[in-house]
Protein backbone atom coordinates (compact mmCIF):
# COMPACT_ATOMS: atom_id res chain seq x y z
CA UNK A 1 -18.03 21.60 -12.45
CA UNK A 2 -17.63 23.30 -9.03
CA UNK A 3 -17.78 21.05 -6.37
CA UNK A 4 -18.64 23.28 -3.36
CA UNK A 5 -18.25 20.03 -0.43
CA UNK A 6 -15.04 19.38 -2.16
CA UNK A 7 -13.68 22.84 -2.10
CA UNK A 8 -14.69 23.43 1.56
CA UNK A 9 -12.97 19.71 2.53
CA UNK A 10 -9.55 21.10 0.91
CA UNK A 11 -9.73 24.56 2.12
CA UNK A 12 -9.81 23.50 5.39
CA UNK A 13 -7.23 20.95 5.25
CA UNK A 14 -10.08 18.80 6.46
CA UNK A 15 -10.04 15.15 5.08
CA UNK A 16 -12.46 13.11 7.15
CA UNK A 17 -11.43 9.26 7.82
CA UNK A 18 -14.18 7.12 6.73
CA UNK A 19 -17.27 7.17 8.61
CA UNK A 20 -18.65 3.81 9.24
CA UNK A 21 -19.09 2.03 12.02
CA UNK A 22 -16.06 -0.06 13.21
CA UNK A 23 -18.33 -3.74 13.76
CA UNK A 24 -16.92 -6.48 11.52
CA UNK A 25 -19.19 -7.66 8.83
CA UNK A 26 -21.15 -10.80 10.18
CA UNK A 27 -19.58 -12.85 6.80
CA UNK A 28 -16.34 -11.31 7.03
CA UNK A 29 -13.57 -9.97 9.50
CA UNK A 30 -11.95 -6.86 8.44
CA UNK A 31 -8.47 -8.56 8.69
CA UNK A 32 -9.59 -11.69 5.68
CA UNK A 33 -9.07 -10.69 2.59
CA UNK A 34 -12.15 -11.16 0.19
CA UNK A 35 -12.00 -12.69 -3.38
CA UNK A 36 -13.41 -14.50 -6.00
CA UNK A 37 -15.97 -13.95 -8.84
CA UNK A 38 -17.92 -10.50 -8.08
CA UNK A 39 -21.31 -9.37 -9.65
CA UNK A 40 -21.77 -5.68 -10.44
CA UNK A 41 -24.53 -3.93 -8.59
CA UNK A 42 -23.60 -0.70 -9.78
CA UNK A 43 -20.62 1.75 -10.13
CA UNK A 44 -19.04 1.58 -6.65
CA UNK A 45 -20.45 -1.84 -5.40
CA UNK A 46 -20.51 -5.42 -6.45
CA UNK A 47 -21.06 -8.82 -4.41
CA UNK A 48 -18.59 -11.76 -3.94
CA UNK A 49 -20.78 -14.70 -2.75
CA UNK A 50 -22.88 -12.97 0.05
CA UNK A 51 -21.11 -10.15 1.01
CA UNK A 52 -22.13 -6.89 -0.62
CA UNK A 53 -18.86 -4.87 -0.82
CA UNK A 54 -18.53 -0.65 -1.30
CA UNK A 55 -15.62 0.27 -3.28
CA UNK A 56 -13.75 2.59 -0.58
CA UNK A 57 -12.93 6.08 -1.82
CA UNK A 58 -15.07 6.56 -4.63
CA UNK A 59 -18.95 7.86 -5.37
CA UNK A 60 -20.40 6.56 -8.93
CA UNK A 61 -23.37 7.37 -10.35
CA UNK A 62 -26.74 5.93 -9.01
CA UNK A 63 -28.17 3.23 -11.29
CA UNK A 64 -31.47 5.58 -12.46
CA UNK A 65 -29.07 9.22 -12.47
CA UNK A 66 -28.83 10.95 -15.65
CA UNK A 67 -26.44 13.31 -16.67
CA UNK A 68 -26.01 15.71 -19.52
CA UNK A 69 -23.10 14.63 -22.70
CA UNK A 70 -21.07 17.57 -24.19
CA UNK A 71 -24.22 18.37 -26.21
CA UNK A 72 -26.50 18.96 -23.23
CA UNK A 73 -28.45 15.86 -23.87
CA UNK A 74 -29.51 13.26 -20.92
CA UNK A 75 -28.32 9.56 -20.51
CA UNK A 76 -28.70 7.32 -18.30
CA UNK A 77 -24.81 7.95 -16.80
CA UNK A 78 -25.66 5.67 -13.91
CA UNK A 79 -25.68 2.70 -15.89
CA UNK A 80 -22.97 3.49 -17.98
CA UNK A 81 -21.28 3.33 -14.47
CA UNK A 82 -22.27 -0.48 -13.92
CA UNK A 83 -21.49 -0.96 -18.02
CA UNK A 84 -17.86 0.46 -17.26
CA UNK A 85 -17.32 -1.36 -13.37
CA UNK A 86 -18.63 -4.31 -15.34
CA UNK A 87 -15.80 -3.96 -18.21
CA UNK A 88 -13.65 -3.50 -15.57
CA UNK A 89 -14.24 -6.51 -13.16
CA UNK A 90 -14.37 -8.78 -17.12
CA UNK A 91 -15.52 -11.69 -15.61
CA UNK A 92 -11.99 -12.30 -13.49
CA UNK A 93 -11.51 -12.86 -10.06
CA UNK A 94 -11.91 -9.76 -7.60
CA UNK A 95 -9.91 -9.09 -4.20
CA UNK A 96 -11.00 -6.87 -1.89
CA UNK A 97 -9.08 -5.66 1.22
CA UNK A 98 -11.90 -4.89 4.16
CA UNK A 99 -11.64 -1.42 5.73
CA UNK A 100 -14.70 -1.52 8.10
CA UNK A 101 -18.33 -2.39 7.27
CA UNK A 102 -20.76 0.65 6.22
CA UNK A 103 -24.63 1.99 7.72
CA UNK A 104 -26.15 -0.67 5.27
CA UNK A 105 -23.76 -3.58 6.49
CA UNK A 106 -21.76 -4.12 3.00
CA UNK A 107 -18.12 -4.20 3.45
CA UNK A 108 -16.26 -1.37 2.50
CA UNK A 109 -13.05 -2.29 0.81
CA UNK A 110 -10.74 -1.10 -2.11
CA UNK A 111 -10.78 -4.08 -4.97
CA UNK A 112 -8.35 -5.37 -7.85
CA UNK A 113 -8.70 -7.21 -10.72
CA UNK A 114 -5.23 -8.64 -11.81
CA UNK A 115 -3.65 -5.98 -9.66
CA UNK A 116 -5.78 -2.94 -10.92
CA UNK A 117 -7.15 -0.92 -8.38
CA UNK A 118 -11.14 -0.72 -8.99
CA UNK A 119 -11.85 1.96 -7.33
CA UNK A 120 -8.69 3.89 -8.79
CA UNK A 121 -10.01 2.43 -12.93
CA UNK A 122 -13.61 4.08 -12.35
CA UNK A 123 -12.23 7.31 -11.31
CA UNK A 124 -9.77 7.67 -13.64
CA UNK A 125 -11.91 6.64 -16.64
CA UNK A 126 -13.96 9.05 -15.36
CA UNK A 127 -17.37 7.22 -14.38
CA UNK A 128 -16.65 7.79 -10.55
CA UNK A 129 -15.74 10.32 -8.47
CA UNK A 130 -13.26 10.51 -5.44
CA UNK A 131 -15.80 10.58 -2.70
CA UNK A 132 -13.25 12.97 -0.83
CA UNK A 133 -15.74 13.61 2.37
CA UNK A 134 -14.18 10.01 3.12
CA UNK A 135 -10.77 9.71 1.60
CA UNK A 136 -8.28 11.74 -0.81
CA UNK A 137 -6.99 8.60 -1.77
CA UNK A 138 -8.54 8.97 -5.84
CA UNK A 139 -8.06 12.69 -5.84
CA UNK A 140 -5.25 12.86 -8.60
CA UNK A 141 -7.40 10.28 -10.41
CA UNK A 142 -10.33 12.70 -10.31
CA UNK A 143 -8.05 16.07 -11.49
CA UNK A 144 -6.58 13.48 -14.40
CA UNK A 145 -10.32 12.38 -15.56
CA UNK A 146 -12.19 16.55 -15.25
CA UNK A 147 -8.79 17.87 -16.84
CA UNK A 148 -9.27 14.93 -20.06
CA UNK A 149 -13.45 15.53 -19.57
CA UNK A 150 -13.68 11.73 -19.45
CA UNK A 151 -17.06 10.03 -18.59
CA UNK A 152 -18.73 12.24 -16.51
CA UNK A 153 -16.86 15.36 -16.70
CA UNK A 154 -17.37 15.77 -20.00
CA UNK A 155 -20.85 17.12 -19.68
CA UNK A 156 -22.57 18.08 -16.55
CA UNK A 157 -23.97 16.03 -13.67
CA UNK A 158 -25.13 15.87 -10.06
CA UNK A 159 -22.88 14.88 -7.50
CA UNK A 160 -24.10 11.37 -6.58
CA UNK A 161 -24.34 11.81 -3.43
CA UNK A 162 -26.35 14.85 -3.49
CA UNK A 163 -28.58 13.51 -6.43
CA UNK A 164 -29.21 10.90 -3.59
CA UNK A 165 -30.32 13.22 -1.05
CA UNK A 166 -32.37 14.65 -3.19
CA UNK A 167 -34.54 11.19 -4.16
């Protein structure tokens, strides 16, 4: 799949630092680190207590998105998303290291489980992609996952963010 933003980003040289707004989440200063037991929300976001947290770097799936498999058939890829961030979190304790705090007020951060970058697993197994308007930092995780046509890649889909737009 051709992604044109992508292509544009890296022709250009252009890789944009994150976006957000620089104001400290009211539950938690960019400097703490975050952890404990997280609930999935989706692919890219879970809570830990009250704070809502955005996996940095990466751009799953929406919850209601479908894509198409190998065979051109739709399923529901968005919550295969949560399914896999679910497997990955496994019921262990989550740390997140705060970045700055996003538009919507959830805390952007990149997140481990037992050392294992979150962000890095959904990628890589192919249920994410690296959201490179805001960071390169999952690019070689995204060129491993299309080349092996894991999750995602191995049909067809609609770049989240644009499938959001779209809504």
């Amino acid at each position: 799949m051709i992604r044109p933003l992508s292509l544009l980003l890296l022709a250009s040289g252009v890789v944009a630092v994150y976006g957000f707004a620089r104001t400290p989440s009211p539950t938690i200063a960019q400097t703490d680190t975050l952890s404990g037991l997280a609930d999935v929300i989706d692919g890219d976001t879970i809570r830990i207590d009250d704070v809502y947290v955005r996996l940095f770097g990466i751009d799953a799936p929406e919850s209601e998105q479908t894509c198409k498999d190998r065979q051109g058939e739709l399923y529901r890829c968005g919550l295969l998303a949560t399914a896999v961030l679910e497997e990955e979190v496994g019921g262990r304790s989550v740390t997140c290291f705060p970045i700055e705090t996003d538009h919507y007020g959830r805390t952007v951060a990149t997140c481990e489980v037992a050392g294992r970058d979150l962000g890095d697993a959904m990628v890589r197994r192919g249920f994410a992609v690296a959201y490179l308007r805001y960071s390169a930092k999952y690019q070689e995780a995204e060129i491993e996952a299309r080349k092996a046509r894991r999750g995602i890649w191995a049909g067809s889909f609609e770049e989240p963010e644009v499938w959001r737009h779209r809504r």
